[in-house]
C-alpha atoms as a PDB file:
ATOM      1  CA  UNK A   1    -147.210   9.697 -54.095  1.00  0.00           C
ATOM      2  CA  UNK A   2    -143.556  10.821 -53.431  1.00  0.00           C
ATOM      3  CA  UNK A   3    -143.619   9.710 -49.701  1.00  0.00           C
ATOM      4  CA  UNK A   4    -145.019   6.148 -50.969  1.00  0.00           C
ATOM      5  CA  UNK A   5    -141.957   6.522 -53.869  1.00  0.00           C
ATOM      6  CA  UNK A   6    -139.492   7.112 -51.423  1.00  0.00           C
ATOM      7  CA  UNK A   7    -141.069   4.786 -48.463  1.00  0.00           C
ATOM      8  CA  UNK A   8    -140.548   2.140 -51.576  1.00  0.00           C
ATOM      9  CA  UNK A   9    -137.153   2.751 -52.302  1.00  0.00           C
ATOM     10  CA  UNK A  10    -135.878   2.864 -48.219  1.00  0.00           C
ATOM     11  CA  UNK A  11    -137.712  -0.501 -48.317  1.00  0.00           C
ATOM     12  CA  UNK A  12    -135.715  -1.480 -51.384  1.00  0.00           C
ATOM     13  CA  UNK A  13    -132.652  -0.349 -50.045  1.00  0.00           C
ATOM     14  CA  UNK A  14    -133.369  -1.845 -46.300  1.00  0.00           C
ATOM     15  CA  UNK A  15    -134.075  -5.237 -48.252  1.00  0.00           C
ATOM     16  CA  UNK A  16    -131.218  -5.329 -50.649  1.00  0.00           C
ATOM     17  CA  UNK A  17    -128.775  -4.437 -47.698  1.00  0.00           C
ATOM     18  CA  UNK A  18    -130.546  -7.193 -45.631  1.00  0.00           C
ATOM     19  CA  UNK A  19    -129.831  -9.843 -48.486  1.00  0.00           C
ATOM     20  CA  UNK A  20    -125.744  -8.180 -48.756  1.00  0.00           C
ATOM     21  CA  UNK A  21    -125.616  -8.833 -45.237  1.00  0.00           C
ATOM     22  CA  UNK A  22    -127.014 -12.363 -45.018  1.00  0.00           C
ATOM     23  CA  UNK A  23    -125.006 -13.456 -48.139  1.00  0.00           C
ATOM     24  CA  UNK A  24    -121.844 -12.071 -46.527  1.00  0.00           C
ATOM     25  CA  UNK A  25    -122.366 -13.706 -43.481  1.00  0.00           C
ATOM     26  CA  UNK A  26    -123.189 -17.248 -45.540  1.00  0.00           C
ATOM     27  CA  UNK A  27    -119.775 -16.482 -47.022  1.00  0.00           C
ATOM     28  CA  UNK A  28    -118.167 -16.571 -44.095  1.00  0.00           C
ATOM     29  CA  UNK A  29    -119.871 -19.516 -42.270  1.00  0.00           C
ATOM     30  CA  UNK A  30    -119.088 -21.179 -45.311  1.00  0.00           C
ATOM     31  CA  UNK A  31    -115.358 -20.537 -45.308  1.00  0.00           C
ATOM     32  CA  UNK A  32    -115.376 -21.610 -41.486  1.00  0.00           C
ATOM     33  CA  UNK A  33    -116.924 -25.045 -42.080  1.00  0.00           C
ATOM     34  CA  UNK A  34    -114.226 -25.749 -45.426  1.00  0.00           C
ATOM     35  CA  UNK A  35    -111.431 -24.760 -43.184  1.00  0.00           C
ATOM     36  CA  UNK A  36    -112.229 -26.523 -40.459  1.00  0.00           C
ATOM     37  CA  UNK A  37    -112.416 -29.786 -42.564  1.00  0.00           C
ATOM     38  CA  UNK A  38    -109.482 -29.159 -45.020  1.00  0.00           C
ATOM     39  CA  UNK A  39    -107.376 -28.221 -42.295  1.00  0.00           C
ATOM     40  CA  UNK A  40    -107.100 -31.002 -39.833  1.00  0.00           C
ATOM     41  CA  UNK A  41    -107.110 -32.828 -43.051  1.00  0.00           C
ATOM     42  CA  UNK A  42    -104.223 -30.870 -44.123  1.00  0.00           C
ATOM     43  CA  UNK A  43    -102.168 -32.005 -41.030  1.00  0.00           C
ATOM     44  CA  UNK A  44    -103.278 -35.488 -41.162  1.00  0.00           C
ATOM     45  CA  UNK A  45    -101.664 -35.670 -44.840  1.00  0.00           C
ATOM     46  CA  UNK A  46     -98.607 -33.538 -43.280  1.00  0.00           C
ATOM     47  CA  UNK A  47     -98.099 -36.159 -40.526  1.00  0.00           C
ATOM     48  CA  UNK A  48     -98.112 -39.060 -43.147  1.00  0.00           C
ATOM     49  CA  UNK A  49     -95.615 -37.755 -45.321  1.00  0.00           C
ATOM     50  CA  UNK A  50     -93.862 -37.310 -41.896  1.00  0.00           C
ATOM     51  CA  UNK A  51     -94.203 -41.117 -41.081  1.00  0.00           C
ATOM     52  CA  UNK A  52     -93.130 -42.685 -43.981  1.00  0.00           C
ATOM     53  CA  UNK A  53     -89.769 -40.361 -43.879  1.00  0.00           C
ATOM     54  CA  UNK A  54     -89.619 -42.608 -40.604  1.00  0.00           C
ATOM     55  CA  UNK A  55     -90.114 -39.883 -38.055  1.00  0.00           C
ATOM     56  CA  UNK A  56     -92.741 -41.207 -35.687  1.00  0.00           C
ATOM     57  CA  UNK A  57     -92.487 -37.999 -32.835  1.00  0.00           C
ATOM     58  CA  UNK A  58     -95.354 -36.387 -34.384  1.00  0.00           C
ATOM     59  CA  UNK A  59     -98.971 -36.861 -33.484  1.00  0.00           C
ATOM     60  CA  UNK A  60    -102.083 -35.019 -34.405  1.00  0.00           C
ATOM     61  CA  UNK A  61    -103.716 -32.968 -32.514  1.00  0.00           C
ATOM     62  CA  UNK A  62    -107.414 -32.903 -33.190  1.00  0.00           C
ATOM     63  CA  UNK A  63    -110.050 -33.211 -30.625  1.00  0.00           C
ATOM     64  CA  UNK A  64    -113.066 -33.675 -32.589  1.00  0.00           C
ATOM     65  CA  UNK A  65    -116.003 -36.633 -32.335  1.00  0.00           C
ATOM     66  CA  UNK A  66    -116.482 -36.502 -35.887  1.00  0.00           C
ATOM     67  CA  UNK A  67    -114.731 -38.555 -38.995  1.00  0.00           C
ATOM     68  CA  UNK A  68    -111.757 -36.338 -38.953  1.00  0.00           C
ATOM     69  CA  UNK A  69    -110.867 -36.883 -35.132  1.00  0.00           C
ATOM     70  CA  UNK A  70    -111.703 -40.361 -35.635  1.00  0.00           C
ATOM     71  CA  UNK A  71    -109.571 -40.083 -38.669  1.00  0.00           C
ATOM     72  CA  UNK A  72    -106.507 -38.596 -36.494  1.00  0.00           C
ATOM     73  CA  UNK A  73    -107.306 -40.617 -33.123  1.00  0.00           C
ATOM     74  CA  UNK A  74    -106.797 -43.919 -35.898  1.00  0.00           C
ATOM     75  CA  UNK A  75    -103.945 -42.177 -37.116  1.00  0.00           C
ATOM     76  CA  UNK A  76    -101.946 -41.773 -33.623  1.00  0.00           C
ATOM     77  CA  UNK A  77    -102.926 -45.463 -32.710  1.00  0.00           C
ATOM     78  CA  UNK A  78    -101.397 -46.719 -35.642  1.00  0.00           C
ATOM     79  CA  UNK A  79     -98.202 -44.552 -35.025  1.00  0.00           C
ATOM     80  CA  UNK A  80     -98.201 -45.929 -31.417  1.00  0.00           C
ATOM     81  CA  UNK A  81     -98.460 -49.369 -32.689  1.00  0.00           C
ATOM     82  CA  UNK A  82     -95.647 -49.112 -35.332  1.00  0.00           C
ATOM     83  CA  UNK A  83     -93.276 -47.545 -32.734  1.00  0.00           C
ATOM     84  CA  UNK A  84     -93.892 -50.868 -30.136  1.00  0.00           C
ATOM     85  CA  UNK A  85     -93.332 -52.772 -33.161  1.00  0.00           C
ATOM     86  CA  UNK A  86     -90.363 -50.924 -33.727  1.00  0.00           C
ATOM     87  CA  UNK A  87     -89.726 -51.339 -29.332  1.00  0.00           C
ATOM     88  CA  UNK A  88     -89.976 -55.194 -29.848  1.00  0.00           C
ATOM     89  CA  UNK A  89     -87.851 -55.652 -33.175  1.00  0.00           C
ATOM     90  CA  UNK A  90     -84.897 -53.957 -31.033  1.00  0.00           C
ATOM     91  CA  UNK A  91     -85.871 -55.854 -27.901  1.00  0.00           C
ATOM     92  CA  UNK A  92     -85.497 -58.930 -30.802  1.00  0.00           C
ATOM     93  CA  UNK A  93     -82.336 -57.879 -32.364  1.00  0.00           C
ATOM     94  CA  UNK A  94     -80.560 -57.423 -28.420  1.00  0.00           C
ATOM     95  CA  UNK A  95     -81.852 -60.947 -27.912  1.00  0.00           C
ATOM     96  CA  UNK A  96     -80.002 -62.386 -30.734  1.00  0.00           C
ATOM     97  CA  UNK A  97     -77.083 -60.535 -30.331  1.00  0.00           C
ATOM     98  CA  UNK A  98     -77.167 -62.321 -27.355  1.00  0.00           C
ATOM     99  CA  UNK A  99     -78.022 -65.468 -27.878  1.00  0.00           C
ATOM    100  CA  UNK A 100     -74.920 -64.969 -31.076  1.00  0.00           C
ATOM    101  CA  UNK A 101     -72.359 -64.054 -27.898  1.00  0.00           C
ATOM    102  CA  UNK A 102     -73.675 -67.012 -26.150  1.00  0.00           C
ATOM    103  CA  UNK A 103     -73.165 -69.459 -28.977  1.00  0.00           C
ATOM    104  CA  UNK A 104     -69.499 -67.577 -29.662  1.00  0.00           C
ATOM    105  CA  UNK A 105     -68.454 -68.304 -26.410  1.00  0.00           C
ATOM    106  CA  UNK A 106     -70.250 -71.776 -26.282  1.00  0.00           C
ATOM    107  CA  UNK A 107     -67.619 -71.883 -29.378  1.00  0.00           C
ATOM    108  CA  UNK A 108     -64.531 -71.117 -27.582  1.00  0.00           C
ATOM    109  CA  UNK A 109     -65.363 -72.786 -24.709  1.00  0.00           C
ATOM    110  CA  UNK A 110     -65.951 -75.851 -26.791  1.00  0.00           C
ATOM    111  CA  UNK A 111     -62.505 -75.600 -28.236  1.00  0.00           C
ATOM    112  CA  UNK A 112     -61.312 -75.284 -24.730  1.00  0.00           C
ATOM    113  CA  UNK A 113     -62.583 -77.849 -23.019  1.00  0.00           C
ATOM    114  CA  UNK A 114     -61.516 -80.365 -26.234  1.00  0.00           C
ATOM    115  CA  UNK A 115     -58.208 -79.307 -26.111  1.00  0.00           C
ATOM    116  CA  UNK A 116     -57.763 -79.767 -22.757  1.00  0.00           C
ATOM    117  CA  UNK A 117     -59.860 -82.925 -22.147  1.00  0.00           C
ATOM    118  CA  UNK A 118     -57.865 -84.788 -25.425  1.00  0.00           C
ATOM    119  CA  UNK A 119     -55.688 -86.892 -23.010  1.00  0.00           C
ATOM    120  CA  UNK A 120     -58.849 -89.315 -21.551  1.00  0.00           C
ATOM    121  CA  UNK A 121     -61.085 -90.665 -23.626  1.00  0.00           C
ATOM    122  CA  UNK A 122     -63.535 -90.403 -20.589  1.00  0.00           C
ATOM    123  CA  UNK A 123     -63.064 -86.449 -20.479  1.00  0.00           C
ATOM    124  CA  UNK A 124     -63.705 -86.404 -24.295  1.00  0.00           C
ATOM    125  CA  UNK A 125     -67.029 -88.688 -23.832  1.00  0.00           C
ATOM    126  CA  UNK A 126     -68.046 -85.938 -21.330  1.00  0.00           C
ATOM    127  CA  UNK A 127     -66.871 -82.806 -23.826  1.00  0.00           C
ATOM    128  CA  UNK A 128     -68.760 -84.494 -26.156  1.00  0.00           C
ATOM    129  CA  UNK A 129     -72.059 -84.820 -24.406  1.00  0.00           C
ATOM    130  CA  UNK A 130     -71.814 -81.116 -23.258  1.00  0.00           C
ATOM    131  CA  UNK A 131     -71.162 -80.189 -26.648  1.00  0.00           C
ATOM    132  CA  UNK A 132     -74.457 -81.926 -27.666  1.00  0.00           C
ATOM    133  CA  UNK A 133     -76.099 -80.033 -25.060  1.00  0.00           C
ATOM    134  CA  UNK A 134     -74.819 -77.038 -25.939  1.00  0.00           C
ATOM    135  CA  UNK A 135     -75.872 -77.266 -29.978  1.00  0.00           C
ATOM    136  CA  UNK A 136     -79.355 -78.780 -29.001  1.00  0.00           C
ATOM    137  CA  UNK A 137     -79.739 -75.647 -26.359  1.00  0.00           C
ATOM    138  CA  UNK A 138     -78.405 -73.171 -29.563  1.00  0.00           C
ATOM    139  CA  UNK A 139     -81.146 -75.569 -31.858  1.00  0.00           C
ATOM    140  CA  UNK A 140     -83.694 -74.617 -29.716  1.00  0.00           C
ATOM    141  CA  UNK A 141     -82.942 -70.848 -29.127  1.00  0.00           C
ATOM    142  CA  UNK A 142     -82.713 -70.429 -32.689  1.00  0.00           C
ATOM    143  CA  UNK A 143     -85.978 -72.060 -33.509  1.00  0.00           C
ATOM    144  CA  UNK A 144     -87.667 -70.147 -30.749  1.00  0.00           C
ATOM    145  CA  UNK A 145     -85.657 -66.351 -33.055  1.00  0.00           C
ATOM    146  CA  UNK A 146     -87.118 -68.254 -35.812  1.00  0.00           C
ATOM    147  CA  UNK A 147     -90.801 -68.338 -34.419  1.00  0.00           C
ATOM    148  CA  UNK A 148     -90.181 -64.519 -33.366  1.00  0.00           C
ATOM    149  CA  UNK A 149     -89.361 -63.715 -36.744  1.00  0.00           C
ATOM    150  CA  UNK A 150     -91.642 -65.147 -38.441  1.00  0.00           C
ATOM    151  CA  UNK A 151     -94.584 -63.557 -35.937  1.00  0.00           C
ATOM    152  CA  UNK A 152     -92.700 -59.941 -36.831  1.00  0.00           C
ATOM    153  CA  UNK A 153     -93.103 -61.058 -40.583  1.00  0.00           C
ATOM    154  CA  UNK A 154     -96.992 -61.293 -39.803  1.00  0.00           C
ATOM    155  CA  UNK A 155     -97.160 -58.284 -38.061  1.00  0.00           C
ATOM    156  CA  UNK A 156     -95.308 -56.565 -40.645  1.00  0.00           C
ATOM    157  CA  UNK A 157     -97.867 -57.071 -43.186  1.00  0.00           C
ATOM    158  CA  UNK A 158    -100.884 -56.766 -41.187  1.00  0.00           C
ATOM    159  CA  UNK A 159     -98.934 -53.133 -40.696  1.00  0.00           C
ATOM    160  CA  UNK A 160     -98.403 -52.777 -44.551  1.00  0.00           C
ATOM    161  CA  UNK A 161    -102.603 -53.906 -45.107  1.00  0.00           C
ATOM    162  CA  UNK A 162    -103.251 -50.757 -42.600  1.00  0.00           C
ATOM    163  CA  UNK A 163    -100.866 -48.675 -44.570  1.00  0.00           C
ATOM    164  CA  UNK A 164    -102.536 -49.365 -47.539  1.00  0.00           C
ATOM    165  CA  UNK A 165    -106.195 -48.836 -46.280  1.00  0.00           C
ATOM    166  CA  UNK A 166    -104.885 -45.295 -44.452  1.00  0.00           C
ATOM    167  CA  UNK A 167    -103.541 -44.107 -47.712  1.00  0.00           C
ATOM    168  CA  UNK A 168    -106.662 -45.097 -49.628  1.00  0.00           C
ATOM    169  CA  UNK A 169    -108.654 -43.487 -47.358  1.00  0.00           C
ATOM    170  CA  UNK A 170    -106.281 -40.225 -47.206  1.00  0.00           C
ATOM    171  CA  UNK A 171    -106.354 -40.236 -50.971  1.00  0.00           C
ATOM    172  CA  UNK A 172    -110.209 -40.266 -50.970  1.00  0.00           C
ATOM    173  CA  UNK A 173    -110.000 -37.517 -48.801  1.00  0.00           C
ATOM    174  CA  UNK A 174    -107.741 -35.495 -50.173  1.00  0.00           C
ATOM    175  CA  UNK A 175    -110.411 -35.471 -53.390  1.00  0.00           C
ATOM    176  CA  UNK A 176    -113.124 -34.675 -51.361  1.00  0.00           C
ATOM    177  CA  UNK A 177    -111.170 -31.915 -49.891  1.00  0.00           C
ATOM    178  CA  UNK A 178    -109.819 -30.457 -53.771  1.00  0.00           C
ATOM    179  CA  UNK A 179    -113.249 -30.813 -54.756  1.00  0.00           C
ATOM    180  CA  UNK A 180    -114.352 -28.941 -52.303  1.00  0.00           C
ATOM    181  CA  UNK A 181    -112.088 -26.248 -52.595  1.00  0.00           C
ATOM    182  CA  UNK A 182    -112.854 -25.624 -56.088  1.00  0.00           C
ATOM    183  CA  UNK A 183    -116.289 -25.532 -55.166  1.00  0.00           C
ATOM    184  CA  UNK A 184    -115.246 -22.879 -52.601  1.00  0.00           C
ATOM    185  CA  UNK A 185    -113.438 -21.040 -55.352  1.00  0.00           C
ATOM    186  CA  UNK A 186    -116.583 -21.181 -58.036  1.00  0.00           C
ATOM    187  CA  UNK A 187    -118.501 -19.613 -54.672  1.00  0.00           C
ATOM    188  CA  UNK A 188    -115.995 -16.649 -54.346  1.00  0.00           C
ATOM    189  CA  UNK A 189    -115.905 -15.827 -58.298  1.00  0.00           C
ATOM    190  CA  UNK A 190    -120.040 -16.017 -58.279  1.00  0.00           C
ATOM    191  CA  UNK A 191    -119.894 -12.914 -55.109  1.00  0.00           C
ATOM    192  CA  UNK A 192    -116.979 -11.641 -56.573  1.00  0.00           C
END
């Protein structure tokens, strides 16, 4: 009866080891799947607060097939695509600073050539024509800027829309990611 007693109890103690052992270890695989999902997360939400300071260097670096590389591939496409916006406003703004000189000099060499060409009526017929040329040329550059602008207005609020949908999805994230962590924390104070 005593070696059935005790052959019970190292079978008791053999089992409730077993069950420490396989609770630990859910513990753990546990921990590894939350902070692999909160912590890309974590950057992603670290990289937008980076972005809308302005500072588009940063990209994330996530490898993953599932929703959270998806989630940071979208992310780095859409900082890609708001610095060549950024590429062709500048590339815009040199144009018209050009096109500005242009007309400046068109300007003085207006004022020029009507000084100078004051004495003939015939020389002020042909000022005058090249004058007409040159505001119909400026017309024409500046409804072309116009156009540009107006395509960089569109762009800038398709960008806005995909601002808006990335931070609502972020958001929803970010309370998937709190909830889980509590539920993390309610697993820890139940082993605990």
């Amino acid at each position: 009866l005593e070696k059935r007693i005790s052959g019970l109890q190292l079978e008791q103690f053999i089992s409730i080891s077993l069950v420490l052992i396989v609770t630990g270890l859910t513990v753990c695989i546990q921990y590894q799947i939350v902070f692999s999902i909160t912590n890309p997360l974590s950057e992603a939400v670290s990289k937008f607060e980076m972005l809308a300071k302005g500072n588009l260097q940063h990209r994330i670096e996530y490898k993953g097939d599932d929703e959270i590389g998806v989630l940071s591939n979208s992310i780095n496409y859409f900082i890609d695509y708001l610095s060549g916006l950024l590429r062709v406003i500048a590339n815009l703004t040199n144009e018209l600073k050009t096109i500005f000189e242009e007309i400046s000099d068109m300007t003085i060499q207006l004022s020029s050539s009507t000084m100078n060409q004051a004495a003939s009526t015939e020389e002020s017929a042909a000022a005058l024509e090249e004058i007409s040329s040159s505001f119909i040329r400026i017309s024409e550059s500046i409804e072309k800027e116009a156009k540009d602008i107006s395509e960089i207005g569109d762009i800038t609020d398709h960008i806005a829309e995909s601002v808006m949908n990335a931070s609502k999805s972020i958001h929803v994230l970010g309370t998937i990611v709190e909830t889980s962590a509590k539920e993390v924390k309610k697993g820890e104070i139940v082993i605990g």
